[in-house]
Protein backbone atom coordinates (compact mmCIF):
# COMPACT_ATOMS: atom_id res chain seq x y z
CA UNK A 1 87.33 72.49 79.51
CA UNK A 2 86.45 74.15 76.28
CA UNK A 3 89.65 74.66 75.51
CA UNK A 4 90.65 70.83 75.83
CA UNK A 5 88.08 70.15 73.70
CA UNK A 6 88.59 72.03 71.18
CA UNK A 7 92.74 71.30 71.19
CA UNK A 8 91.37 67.23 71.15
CA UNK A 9 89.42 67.80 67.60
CA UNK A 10 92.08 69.32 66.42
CA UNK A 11 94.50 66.18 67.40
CA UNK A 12 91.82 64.20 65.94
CA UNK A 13 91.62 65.77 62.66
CA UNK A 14 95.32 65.45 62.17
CA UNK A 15 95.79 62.00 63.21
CA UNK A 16 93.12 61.25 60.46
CA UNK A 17 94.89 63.23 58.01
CA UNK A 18 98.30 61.57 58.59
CA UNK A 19 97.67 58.15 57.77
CA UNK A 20 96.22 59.29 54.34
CA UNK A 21 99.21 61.70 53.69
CA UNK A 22 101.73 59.27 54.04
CA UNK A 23 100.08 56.61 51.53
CA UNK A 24 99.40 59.26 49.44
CA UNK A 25 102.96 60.70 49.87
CA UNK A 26 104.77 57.16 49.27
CA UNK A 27 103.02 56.13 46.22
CA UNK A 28 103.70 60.10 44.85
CA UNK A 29 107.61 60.08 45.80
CA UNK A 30 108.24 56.49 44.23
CA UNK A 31 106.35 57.69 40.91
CA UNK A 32 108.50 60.14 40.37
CA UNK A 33 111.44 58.48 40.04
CA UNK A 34 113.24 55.90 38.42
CA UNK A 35 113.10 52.24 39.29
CA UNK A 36 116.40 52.18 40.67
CA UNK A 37 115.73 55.24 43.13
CA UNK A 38 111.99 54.81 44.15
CA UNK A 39 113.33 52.92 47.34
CA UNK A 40 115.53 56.04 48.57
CA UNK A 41 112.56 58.52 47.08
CA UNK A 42 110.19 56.90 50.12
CA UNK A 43 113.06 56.80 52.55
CA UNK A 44 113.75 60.45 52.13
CA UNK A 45 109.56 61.13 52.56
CA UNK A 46 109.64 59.29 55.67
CA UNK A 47 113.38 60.95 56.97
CA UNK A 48 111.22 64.21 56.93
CA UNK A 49 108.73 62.39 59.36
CA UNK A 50 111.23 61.15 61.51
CA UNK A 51 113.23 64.91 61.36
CA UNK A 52 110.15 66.37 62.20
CA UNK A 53 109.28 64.64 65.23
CA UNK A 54 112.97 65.45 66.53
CA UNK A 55 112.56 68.75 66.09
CA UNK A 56 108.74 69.38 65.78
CA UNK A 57 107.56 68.40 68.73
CA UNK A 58 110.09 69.56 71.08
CA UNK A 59 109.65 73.61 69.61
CA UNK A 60 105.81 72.81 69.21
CA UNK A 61 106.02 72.57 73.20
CA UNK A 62 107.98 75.38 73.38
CA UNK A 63 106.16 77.67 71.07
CA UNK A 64 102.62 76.68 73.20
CA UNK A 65 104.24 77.14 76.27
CA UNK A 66 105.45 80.56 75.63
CA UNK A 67 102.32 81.88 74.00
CA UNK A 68 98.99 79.46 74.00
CA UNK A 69 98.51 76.17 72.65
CA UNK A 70 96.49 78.08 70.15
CA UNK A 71 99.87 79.53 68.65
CA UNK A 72 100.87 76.14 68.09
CA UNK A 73 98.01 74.88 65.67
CA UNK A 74 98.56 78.36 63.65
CA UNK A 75 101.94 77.42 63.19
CA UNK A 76 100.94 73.66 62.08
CA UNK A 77 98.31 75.63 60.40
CA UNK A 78 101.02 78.25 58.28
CA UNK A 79 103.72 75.48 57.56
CA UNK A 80 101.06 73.21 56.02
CA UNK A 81 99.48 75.85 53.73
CA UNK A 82 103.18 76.59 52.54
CA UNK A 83 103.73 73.24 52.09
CA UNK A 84 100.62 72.91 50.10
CA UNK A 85 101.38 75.59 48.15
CA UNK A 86 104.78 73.90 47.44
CA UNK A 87 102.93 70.68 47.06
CA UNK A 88 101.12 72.38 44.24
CA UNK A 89 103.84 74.42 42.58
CA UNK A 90 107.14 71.50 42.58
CA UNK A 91 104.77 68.28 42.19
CA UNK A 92 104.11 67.20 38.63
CA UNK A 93 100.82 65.54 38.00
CA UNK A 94 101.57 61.60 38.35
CA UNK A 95 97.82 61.01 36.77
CA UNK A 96 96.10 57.67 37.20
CA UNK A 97 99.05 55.80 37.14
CA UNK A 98 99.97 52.92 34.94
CA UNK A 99 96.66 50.16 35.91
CA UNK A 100 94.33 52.98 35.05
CA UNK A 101 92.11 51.77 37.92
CA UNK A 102 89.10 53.39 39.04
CA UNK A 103 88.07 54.50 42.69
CA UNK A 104 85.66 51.43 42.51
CA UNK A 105 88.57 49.47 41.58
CA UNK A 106 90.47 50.40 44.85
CA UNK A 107 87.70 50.16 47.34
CA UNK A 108 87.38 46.21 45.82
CA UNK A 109 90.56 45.72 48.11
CA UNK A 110 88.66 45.64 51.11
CA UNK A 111 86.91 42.30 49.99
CA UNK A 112 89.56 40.41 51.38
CA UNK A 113 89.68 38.59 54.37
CA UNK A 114 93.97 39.81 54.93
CA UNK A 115 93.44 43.08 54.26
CA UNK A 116 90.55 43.14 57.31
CA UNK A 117 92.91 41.19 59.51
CA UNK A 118 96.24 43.55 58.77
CA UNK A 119 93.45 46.45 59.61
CA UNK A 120 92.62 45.04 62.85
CA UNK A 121 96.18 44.52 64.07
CA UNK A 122 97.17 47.55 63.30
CA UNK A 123 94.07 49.29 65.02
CA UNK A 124 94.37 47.35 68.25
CA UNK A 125 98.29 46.76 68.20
């Protein structure tokens, strides 16, 4: 039972981390690039989701199955450190962008009334 828990936390802790990569990893790819290309920039982000659930999740099963569920996360755990690392090495600083806006200035987003209601359908859809 132990075990289940602890393999749910760790579920838990990357679905929060997904969401937050993605947005992050969108706004990143189409910065980089020009105009005319940010469109295929954020398709080829979100290719790499779609190759790694066709391949990710089929050799994640295989990999726990063979040797521990445990053996799984360290994988997860080894191939997002490199990717870090890569993350930190091959992507140039994008900065504040070009609105200069604050933290403050982002969090004023949830004053409206559609952002809520786009929240809440995604939550319970």
């Amino acid at each position: 039972m132990a075990a289940e828990n602890a393999e749910h936390r760790g579920c838990i802790v990357a679905a929060l981390c997904h969401g937050a990569f993605f947005g992050i990893g969108s706004v990143v790819a189409g910065s980089m690039m020009a105009p005319e290309k940010k469109a295929s920039a954020i398709a080829a982000m979100f290719t790499g989701l779609t190759v790694s659930n066709v391949l990710g999740i089929p050799l994640g099963t295989l990999l726990g199955q063979a040797f521990g569920w445990r053996s799984t996360f360290w994988a997860i755990t080894i191939i997002g450190v490199i990717a870090f690392l890569g993350i930190l090495v091959l992507v140039p600083s994008v900065g504040r962008g070009e609105s200069g806006s604050t933290i403050r200035d982002e969090l004023r987003t949830f004053r409206s009334g559609r952002v809520w209601v786009s929240l809440a359908v995604t939550v319970f859809g």
